[in-house]
N, C-alpha and C. Protein backbone atom coordinates (compact mmCIF):
# COMPACT_ATOMS: atom_id res chain seq x y z
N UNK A 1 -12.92 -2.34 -1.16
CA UNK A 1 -13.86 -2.03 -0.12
C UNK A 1 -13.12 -2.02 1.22
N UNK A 2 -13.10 -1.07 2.11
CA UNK A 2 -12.75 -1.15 3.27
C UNK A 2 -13.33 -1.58 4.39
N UNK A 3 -12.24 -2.34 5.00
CA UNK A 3 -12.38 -3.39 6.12
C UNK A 3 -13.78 -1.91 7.32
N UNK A 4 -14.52 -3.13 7.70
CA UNK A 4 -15.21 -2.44 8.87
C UNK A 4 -14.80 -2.27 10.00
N UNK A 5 -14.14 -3.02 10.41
CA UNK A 5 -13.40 -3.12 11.73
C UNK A 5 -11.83 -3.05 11.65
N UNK A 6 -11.02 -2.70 12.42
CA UNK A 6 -9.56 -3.00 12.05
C UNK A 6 -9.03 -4.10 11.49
N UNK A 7 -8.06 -4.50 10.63
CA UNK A 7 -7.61 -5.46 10.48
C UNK A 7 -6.41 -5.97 11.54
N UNK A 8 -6.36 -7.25 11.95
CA UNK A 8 -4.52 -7.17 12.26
C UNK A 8 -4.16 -8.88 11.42
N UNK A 9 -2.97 -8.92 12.07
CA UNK A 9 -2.46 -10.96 11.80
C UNK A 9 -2.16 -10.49 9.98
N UNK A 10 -2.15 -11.84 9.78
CA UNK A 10 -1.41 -11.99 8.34
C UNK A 10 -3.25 -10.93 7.46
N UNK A 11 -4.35 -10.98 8.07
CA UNK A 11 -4.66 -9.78 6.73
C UNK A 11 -4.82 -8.49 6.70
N UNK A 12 -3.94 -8.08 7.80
CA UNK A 12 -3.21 -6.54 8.05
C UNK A 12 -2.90 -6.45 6.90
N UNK A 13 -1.65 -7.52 6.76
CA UNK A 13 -0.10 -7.38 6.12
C UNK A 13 -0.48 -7.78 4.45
N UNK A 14 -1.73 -8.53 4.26
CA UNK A 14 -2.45 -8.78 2.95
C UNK A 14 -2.78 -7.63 2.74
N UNK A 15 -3.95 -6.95 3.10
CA UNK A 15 -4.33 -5.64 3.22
C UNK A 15 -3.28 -4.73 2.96
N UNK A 16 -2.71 -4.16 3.57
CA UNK A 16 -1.77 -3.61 3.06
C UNK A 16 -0.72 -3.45 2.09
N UNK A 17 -0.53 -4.66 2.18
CA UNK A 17 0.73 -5.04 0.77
C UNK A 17 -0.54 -5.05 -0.33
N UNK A 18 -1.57 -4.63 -0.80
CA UNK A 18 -2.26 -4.75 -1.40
C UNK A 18 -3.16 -3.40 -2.38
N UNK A 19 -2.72 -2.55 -0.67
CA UNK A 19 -2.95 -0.95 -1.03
C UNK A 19 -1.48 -0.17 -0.55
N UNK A 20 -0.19 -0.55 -0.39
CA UNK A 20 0.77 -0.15 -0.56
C UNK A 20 1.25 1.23 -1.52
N UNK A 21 0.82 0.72 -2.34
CA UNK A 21 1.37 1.80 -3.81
C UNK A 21 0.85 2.76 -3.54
N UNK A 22 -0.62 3.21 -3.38
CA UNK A 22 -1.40 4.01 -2.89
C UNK A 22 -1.42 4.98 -1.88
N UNK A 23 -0.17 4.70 -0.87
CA UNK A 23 0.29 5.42 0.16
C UNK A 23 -0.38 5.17 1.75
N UNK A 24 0.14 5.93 2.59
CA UNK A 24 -0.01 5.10 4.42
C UNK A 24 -1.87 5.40 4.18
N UNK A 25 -1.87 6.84 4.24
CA UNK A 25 -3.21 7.21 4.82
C UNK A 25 -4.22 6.16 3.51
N UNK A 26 -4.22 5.55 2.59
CA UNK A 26 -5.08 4.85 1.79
C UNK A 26 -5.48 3.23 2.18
N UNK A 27 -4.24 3.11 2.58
CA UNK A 27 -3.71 1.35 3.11
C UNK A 27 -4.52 1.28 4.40
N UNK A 28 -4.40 2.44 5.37
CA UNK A 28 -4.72 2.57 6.88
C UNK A 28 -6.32 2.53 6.75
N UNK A 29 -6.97 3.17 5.68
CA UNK A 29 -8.36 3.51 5.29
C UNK A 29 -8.96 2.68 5.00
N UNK A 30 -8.17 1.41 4.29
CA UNK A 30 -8.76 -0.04 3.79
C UNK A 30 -8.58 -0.79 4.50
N UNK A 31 -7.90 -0.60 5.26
CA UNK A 31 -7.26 -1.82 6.52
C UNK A 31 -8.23 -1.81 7.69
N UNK A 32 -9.23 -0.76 7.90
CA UNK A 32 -9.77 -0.29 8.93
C UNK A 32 -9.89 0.48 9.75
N UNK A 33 -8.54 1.19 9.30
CA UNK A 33 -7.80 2.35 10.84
C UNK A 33 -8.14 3.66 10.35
N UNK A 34 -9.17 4.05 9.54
CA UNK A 34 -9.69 5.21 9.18
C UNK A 34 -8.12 6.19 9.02
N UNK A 35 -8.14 7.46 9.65
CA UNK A 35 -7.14 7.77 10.18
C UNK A 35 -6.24 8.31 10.88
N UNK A 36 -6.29 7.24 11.78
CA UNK A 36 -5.70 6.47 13.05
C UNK A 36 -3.96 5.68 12.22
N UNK A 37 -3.18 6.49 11.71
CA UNK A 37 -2.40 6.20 10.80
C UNK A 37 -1.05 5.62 12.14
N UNK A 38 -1.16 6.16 13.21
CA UNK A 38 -0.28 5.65 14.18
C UNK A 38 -0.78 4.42 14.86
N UNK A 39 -1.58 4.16 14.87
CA UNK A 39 -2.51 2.80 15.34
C UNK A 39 -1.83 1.26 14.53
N UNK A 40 -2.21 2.11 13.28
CA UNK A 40 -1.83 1.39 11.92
C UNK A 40 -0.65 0.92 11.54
N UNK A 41 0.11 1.62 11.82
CA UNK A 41 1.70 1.55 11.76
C UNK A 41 2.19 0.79 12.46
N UNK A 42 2.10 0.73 13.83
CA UNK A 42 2.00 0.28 15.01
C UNK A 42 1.10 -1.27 14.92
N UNK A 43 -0.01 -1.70 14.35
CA UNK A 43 -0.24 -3.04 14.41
C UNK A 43 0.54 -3.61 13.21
N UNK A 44 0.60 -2.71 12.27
CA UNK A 44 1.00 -3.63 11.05
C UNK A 44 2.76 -3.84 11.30
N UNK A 45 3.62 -3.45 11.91
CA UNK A 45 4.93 -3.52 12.80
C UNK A 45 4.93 -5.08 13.44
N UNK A 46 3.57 -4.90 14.33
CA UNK A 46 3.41 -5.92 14.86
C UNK A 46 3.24 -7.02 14.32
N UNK A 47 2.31 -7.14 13.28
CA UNK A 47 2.23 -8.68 12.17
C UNK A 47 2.90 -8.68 11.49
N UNK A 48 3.97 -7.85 11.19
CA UNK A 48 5.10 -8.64 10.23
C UNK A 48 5.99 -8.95 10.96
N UNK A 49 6.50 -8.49 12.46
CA UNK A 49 7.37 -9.07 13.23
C UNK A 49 6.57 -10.94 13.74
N UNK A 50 5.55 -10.62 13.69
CA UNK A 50 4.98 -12.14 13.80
C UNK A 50 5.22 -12.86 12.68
N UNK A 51 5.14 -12.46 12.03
CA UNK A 51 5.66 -13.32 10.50
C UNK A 51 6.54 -13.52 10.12
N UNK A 52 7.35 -12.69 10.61
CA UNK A 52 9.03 -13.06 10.68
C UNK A 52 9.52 -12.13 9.56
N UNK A 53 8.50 -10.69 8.82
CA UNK A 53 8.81 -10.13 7.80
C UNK A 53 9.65 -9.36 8.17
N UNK A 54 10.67 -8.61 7.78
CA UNK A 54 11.66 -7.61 8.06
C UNK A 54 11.18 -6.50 6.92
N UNK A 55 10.06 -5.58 7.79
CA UNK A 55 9.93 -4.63 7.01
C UNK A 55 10.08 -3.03 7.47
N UNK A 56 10.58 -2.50 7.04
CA UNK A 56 10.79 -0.72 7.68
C UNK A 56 9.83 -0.10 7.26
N UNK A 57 8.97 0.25 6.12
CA UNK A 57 8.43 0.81 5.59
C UNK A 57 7.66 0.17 5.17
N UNK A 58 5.54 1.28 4.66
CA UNK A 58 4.81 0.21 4.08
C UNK A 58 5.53 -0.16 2.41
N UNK A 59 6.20 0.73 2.02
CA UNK A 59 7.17 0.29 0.57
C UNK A 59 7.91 -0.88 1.00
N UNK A 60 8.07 -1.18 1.86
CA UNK A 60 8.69 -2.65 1.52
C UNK A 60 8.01 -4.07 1.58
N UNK A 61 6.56 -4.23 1.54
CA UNK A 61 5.69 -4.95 1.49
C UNK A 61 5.43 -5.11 -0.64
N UNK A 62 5.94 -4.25 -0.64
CA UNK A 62 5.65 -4.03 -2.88
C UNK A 62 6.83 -4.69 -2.87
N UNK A 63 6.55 -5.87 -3.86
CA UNK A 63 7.21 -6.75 -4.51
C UNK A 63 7.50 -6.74 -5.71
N UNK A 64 8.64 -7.61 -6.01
CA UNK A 64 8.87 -7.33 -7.47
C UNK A 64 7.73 -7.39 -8.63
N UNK A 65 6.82 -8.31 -8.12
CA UNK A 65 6.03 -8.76 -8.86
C UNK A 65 4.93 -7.65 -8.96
N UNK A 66 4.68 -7.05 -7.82
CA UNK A 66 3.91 -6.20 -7.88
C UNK A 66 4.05 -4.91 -8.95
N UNK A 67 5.47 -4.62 -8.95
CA UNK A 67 6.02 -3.92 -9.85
C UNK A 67 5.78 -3.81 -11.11
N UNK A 68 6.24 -5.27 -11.62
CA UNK A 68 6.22 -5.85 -13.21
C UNK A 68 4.61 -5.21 -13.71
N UNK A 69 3.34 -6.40 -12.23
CA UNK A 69 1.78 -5.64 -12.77
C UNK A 69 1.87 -4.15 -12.87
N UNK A 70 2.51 -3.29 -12.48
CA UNK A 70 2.00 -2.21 -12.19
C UNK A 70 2.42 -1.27 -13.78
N UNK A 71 4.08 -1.96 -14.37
CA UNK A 71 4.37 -1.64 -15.40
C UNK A 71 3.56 -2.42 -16.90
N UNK A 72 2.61 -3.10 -16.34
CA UNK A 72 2.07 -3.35 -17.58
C UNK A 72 2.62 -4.73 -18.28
N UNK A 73 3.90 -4.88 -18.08
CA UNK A 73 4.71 -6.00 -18.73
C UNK A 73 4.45 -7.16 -18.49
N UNK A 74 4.02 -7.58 -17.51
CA UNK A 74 3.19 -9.44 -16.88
C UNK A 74 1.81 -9.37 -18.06
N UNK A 75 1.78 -10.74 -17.99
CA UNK A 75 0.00 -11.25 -18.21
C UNK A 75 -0.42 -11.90 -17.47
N UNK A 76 -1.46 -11.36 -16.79
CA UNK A 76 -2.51 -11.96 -15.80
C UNK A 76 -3.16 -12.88 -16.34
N UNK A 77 -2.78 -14.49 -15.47
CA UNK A 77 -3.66 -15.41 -16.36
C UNK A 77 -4.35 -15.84 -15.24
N UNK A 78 -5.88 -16.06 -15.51
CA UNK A 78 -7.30 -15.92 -14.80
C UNK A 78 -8.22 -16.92 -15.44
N UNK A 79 -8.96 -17.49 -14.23
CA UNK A 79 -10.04 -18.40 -14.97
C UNK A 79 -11.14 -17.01 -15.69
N UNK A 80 -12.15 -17.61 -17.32
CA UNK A 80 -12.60 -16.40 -17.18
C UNK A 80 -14.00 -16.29 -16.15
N UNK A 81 -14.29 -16.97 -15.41
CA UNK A 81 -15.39 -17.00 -14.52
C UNK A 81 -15.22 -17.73 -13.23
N UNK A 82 -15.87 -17.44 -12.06
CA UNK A 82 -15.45 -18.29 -10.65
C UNK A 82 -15.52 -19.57 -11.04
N UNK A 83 -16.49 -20.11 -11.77
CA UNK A 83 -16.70 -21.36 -11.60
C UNK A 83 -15.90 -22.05 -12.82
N UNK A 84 -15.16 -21.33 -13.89
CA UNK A 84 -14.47 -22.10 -14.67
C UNK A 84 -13.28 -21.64 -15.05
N UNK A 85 -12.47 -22.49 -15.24
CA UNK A 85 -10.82 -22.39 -15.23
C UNK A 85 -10.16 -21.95 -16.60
């Protein structure tokens, strides 16, 4: 579901590293910045230099791990309900 308002701060950089794979204009769309893809670029620059992330690209927010889920090869282990483990 996309954010109503812009995102910025660490759940820009959640947000994004989240719809990454998906490409700028998808990430920018969920993040809040419709598209306003220079806006976007431009805050999310900004919260990872606050975070101390060294990132060039939204591809460098995808992690290894993200990877592994994406190839299928991890098992997601999950309570099977909110309230039980």
């Amino acid at each position: 579901m996309a954010s109503p308002t812009p995102l910025n701060g660490t759940e820009l950089v959640d947000c994004a590293r989240a719809n990454a794979q998906q490409g700028i204009e998808t990430a920018a769309y969920q993040c809040g910045y419709g598209q306003d893809l220079n806006k976007f670029a431009k805050e999310l620059r900004q919260a990872c230099e606050d975070m101390n992330l060294q990132v060039k690209e939204l591809s460098g927010l995808i992690t290894e791990q993200d990877l592994i889920l994406q190839l299928g090869t991890g098992e997601i282990v999950a309570p099977d309900t909110e309230t039980e483990l």
